[in-house]
Structures are given as C-alpha cells and as structure tokens.
C-alpha atoms as a PDB file:
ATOM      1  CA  UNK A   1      13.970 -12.241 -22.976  1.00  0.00           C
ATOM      2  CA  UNK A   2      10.741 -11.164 -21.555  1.00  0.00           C
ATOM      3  CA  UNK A   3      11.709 -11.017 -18.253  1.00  0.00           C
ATOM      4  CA  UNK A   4      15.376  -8.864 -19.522  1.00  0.00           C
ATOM      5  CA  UNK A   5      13.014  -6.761 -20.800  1.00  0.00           C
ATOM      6  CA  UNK A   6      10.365  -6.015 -17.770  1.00  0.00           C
ATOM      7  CA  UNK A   7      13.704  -6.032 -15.235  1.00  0.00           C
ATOM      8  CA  UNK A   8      15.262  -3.416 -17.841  1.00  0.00           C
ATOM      9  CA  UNK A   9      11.502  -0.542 -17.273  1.00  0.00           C
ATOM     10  CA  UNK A  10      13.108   1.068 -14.751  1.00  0.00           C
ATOM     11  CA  UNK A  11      14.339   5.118 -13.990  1.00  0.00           C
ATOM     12  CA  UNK A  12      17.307   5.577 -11.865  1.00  0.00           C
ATOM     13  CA  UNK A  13      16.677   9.057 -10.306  1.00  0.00           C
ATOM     14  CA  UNK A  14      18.859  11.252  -7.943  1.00  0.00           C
ATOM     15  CA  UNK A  15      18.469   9.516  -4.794  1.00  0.00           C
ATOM     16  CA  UNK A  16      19.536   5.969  -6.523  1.00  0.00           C
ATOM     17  CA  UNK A  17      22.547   7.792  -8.317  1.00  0.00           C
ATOM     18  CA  UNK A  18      23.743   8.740  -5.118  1.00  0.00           C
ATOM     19  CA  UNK A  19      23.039   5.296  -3.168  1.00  0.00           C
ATOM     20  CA  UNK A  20      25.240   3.270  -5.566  1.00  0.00           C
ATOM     21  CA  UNK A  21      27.959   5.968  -5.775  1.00  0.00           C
ATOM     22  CA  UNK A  22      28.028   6.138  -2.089  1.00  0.00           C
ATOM     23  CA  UNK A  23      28.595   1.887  -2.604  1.00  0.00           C
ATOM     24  CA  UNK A  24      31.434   2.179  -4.857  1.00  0.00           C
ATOM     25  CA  UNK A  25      32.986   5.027  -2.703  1.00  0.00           C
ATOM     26  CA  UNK A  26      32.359   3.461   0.795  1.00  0.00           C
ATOM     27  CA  UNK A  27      33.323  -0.006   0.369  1.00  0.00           C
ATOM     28  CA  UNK A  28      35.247  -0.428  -2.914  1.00  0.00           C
ATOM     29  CA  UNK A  29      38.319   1.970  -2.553  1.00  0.00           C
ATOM     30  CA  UNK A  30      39.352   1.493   0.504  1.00  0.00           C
ATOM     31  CA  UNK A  31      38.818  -2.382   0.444  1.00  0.00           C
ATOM     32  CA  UNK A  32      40.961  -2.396  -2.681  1.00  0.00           C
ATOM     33  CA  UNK A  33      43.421   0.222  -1.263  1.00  0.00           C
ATOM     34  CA  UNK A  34      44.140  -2.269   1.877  1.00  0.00           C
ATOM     35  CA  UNK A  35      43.935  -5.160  -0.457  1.00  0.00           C
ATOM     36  CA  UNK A  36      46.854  -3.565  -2.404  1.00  0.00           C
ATOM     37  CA  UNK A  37      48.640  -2.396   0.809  1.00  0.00           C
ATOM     38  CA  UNK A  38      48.879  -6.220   2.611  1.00  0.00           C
ATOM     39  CA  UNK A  39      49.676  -7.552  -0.807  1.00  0.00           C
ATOM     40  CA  UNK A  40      52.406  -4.980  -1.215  1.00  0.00           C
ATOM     41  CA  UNK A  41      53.379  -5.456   2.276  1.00  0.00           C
ATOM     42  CA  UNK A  42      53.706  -9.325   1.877  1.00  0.00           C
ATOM     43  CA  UNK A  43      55.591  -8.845  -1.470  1.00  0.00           C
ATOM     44  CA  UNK A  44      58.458  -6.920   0.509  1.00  0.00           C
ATOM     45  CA  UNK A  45      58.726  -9.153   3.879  1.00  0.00           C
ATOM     46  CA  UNK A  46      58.680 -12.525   2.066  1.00  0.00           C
ATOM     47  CA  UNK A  47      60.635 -12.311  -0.642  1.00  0.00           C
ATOM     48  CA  UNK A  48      57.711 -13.996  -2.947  1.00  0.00           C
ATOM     49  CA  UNK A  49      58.220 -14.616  -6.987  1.00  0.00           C
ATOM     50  CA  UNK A  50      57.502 -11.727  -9.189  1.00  0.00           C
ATOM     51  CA  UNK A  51      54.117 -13.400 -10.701  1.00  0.00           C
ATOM     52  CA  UNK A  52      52.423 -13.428  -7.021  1.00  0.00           C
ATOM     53  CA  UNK A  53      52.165  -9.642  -6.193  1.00  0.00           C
ATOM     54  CA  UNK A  54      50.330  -9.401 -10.056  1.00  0.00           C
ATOM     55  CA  UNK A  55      48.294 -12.388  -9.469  1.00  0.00           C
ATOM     56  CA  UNK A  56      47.197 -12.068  -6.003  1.00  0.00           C
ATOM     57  CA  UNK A  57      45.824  -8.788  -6.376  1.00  0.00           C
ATOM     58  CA  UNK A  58      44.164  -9.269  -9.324  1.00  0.00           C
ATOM     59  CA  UNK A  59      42.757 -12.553  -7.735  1.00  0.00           C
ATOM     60  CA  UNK A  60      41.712 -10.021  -4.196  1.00  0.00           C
ATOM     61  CA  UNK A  61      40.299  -7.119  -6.389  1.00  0.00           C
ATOM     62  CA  UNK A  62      38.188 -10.059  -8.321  1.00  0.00           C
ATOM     63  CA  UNK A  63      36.935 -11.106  -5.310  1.00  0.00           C
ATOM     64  CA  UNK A  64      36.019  -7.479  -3.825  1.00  0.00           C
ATOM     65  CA  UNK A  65      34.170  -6.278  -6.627  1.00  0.00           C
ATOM     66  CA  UNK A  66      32.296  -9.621  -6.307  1.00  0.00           C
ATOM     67  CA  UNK A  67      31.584  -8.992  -2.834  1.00  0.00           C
ATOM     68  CA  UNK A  68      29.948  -5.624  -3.691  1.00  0.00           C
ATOM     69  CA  UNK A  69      28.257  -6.710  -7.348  1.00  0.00           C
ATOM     70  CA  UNK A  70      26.771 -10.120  -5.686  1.00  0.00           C
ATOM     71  CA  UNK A  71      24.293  -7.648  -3.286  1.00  0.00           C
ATOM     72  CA  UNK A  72      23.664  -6.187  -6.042  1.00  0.00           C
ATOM     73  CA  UNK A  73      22.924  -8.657  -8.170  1.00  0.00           C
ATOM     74  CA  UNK A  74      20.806 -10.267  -5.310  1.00  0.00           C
ATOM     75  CA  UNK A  75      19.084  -6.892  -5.150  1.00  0.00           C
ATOM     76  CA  UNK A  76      18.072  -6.439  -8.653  1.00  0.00           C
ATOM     77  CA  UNK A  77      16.707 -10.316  -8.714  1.00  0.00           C
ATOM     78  CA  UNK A  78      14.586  -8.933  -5.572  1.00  0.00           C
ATOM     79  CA  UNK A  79      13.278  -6.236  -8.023  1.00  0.00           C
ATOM     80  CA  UNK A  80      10.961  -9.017 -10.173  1.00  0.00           C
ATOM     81  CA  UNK A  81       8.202  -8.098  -8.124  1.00  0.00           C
ATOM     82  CA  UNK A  82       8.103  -4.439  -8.804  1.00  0.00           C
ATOM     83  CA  UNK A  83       8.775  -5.450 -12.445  1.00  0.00           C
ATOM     84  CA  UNK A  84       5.731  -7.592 -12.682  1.00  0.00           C
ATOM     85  CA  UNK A  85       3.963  -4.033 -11.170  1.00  0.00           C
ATOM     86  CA  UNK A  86       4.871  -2.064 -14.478  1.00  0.00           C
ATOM     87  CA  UNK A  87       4.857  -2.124 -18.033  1.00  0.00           C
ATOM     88  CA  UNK A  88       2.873  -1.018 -21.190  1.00  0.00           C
ATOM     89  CA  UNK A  89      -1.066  -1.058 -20.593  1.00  0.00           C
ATOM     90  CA  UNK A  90      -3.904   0.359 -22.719  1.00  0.00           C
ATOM     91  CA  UNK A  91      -6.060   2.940 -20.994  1.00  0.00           C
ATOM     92  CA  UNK A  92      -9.618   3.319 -20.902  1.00  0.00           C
ATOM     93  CA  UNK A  93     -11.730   6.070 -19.319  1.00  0.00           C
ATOM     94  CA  UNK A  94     -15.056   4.489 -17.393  1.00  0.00           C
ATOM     95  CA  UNK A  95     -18.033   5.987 -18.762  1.00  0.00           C
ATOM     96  CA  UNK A  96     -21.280   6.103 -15.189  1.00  0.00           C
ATOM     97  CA  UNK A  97     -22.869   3.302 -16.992  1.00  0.00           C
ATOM     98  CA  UNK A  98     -19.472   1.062 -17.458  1.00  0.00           C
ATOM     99  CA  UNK A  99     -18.880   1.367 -21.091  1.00  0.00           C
ATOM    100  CA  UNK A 100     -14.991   1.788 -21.777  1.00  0.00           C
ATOM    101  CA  UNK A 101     -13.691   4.122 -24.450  1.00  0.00           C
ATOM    102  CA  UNK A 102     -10.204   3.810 -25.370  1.00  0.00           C
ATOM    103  CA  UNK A 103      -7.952   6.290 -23.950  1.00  0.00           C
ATOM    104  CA  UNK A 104      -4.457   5.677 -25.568  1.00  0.00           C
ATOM    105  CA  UNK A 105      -1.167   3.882 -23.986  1.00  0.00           C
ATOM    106  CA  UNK A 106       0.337   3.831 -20.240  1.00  0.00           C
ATOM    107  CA  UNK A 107       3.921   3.159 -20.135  1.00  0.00           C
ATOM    108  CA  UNK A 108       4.934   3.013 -16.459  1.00  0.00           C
ATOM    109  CA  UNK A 109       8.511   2.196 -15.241  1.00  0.00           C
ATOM    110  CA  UNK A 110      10.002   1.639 -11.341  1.00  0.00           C
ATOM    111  CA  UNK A 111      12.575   3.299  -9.541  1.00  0.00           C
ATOM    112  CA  UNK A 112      15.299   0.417  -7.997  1.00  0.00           C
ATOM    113  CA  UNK A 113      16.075   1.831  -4.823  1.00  0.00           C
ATOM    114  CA  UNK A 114      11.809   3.561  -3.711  1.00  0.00           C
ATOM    115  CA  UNK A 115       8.615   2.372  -4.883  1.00  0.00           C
ATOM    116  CA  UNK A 116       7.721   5.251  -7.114  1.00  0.00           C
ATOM    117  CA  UNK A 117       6.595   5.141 -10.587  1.00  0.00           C
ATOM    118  CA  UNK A 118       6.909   7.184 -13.710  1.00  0.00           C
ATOM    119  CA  UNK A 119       4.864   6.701 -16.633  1.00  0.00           C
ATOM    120  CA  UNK A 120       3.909   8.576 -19.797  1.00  0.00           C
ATOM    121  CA  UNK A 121      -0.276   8.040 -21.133  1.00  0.00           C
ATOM    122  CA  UNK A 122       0.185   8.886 -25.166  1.00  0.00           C
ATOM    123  CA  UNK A 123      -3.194   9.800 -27.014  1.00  0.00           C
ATOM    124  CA  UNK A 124      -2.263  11.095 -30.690  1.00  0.00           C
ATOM    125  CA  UNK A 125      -0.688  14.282 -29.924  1.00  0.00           C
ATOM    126  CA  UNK A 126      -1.172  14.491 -26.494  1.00  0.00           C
ATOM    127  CA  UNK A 127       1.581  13.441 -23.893  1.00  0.00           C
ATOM    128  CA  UNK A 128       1.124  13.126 -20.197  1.00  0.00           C
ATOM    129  CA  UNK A 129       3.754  12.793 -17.219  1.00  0.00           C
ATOM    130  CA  UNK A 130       2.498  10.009 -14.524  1.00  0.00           C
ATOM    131  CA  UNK A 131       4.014  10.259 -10.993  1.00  0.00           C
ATOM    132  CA  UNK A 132       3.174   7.757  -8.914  1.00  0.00           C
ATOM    133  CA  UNK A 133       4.037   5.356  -5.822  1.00  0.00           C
ATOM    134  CA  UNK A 134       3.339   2.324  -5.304  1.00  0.00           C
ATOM    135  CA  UNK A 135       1.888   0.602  -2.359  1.00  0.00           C
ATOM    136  CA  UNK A 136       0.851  -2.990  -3.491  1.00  0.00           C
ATOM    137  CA  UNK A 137      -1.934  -3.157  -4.640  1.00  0.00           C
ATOM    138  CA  UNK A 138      -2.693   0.337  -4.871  1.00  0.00           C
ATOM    139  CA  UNK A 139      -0.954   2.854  -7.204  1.00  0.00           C
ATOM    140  CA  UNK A 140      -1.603   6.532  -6.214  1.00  0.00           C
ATOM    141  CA  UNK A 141      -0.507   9.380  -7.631  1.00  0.00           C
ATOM    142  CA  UNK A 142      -1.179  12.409 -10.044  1.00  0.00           C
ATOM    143  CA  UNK A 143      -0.168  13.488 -14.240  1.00  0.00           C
ATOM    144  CA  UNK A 144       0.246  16.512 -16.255  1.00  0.00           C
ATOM    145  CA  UNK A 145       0.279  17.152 -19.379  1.00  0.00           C
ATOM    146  CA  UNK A 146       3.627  17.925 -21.115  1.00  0.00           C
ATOM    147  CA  UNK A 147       3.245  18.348 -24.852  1.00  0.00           C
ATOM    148  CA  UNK A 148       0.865  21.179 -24.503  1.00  0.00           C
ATOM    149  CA  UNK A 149       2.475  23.360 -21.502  1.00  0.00           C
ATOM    150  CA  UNK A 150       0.005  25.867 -21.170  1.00  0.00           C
ATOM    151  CA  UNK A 151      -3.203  23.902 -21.849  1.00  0.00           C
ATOM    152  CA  UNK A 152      -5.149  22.923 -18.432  1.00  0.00           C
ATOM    153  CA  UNK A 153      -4.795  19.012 -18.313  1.00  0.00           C
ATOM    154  CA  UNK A 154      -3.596  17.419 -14.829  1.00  0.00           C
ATOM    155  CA  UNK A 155      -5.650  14.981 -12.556  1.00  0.00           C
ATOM    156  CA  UNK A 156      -4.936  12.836  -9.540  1.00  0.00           C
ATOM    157  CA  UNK A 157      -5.898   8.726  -9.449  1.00  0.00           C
ATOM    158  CA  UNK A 158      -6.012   5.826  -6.862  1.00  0.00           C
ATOM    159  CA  UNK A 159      -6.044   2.473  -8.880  1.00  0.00           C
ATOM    160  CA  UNK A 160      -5.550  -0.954  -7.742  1.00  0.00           C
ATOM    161  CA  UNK A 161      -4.315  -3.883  -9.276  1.00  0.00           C
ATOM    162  CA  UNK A 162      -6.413  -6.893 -10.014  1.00  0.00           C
ATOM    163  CA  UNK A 163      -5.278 -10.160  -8.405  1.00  0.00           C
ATOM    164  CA  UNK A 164      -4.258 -11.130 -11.734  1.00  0.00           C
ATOM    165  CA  UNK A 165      -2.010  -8.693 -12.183  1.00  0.00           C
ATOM    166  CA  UNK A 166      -3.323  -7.182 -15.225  1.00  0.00           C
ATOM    167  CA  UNK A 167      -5.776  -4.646 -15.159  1.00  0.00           C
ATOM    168  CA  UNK A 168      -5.228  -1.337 -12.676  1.00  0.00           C
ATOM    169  CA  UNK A 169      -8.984   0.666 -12.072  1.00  0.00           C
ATOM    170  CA  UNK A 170      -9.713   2.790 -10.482  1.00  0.00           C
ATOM    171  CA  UNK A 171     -10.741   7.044  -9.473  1.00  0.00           C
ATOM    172  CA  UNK A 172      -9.617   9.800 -10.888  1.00  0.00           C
ATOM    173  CA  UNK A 173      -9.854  13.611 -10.416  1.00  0.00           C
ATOM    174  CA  UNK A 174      -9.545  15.861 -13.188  1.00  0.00           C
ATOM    175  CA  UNK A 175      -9.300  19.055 -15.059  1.00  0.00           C
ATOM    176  CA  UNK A 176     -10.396  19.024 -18.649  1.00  0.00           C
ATOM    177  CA  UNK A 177      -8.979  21.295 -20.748  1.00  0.00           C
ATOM    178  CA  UNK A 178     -12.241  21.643 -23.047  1.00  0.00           C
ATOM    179  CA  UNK A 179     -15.239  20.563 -20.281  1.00  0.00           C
ATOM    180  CA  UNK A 180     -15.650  22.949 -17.325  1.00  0.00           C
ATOM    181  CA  UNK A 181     -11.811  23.471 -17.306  1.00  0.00           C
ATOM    182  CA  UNK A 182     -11.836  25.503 -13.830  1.00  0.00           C
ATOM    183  CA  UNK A 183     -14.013  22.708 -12.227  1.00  0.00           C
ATOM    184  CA  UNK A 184     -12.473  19.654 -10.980  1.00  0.00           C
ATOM    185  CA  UNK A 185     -14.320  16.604 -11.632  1.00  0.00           C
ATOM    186  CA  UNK A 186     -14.193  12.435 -10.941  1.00  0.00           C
ATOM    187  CA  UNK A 187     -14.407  10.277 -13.206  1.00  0.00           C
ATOM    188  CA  UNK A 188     -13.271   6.135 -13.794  1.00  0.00           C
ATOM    189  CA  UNK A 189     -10.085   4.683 -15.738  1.00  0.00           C
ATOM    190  CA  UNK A 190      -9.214   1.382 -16.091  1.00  0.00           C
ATOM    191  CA  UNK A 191      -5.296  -0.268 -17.561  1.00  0.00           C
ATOM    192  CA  UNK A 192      -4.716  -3.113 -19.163  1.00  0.00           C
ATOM    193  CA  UNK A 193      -1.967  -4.641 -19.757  1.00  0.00           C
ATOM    194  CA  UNK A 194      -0.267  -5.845 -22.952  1.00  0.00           C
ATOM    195  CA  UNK A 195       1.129  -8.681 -23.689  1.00  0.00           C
END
C-alpha cells in the first residue's frame, strides 16, 4: 500500500498530457483500424463462421492495447526511483549556530514523463508553491508564496539528499516579508521525511 501510495505523488502537466495522447493517437488507431481491416478482409475471402470475425478482433484489439499499456506499465515501474525522491517531509530553517526551528510541512510530488518537482511548504496560514527539478542528488529550484498574493515571500534553494534518502539540506536565498523585505538574504533549511 505504501508503495501505491508514493507511485500515486505525482502531477501530470501539459507536456505529459500531450506525450500519452500522442501514444494513443499514433499507435492505437491505426493499429486497430488495420487490425479490423485484415480481419474484415479474411471474414469475406474465406468464408469463416460468424463467431470468428467477433472473436478474433476482440482477441487482436486485446492484444494491441497490451502492446501499448505493457510500455507503459514498464515505464511507470521505472518511476520507483523518482518516487522514493518525493513525499511529505517536515521543514526546518538552520539557524548560523545549527539549531533547527520547525518550519511547517513539504509535500513534493514528480512529474512522469521530466524530472521536475512541485511541492507546497504549509506553515499555519501561510502556503507556498515549490518548483523544482531534480538532478539526483540535488534538488534545485525556487517558491512563492500563494495564499498571500501581494505579500513579498519567494526564495530560491539547492538541497541535496542524504545517502539515506531522508533528509534534503541545504541553501537558500530569500525575501522576508517582515525582515529587510527589499534585501535578499541566505540562510539554511533542512527536510525530513515522514514516515
């Protein structure tokens, strides 16, 4: 079930709609529509029993969309990794002198088809978008904040994963909407992941 679950924290975005509508298009129709042509084609020529025209083509069209769902299928197993990547993790910012103050709740999820992530970071009332891609074992990217649109929140981070594969850290860049909020500054965060 836990593995259903981190296969299923995924976003399908434009590029991905398009790939596997471009499969079904491509390869499905007109593999069915010649499919149903020879069958139709033998059904007339051999004089065959009424059942077998039914039966075989139901039998071909079986076997077609099997041909396209078994890449598929093989390609979503492939997708473990990335699932292993994401997930929900509790953030901390890095204070100079290493002490950790809790920071609220990453939920990241992958895209099937590119090695971006999206996330959301929830603190009370605050909301923030995550953007991010992934290049194993670093995760770069940058976040907004969305449930306040005009206040100034929005920073940019390099983390890397630990070689357990449970804690991103890493450097951040950020405006703060309530200290120096014209001036950029750095700063540490760390992830951790929930079980």
């Amino acid at each position: 079930m836990q593995q259903i679950r981190r296969l299923a924290r995924l976003h399908v975005d434009i590029p991905a709609a398009v790939i596997f509508f471009l499969l079904v298009v491509l390869i499905h129709r007109p593999l069915t529509h010649g499919i149903f042509a020879a069958v139709g084609w033998a059904d007339r020529e051999l004089n065959l029993p009424l059942w077998f025209s039914g039966f075989t083509q139901n039998v071909l069209s079986n076997l077609v969309a099997a041909m396209i769902a078994a890449p598929v299928v093989v390609f979503v197993l492939g997708l473990r990794k990335k699932s292993e990547l994401v997930g929900r993790f509790d953030a901390y910012d890095v204070a100079a002198n290493g002490t950790e103050t809790a920071w609220g709740q990453v939920d990241l999820t992958y895209n099937i088809v590119s090695n971006r992530v999206k996330g959301v970071l929830k603190k009370d009332q605050i909301e923030i978008e995550i953007e991010a891609v992934l290049e194993r074992p670093y995760l770069r990217g940058h976040y907004v904040e969305c449930s306040n649109l005009v206040r100034r929140r929005l920073g940019a981070f390099l983390m890397m994963l630990d070689g357990d594969g449970a804690v991103y850290s890493g450097r951040t860049v950020f405006v703060d909407p309530d200290i120096n909020n014209y001036v950029p500054q750095a700063g540490s965060v760390r992830w951790v992941r929930k079980n």
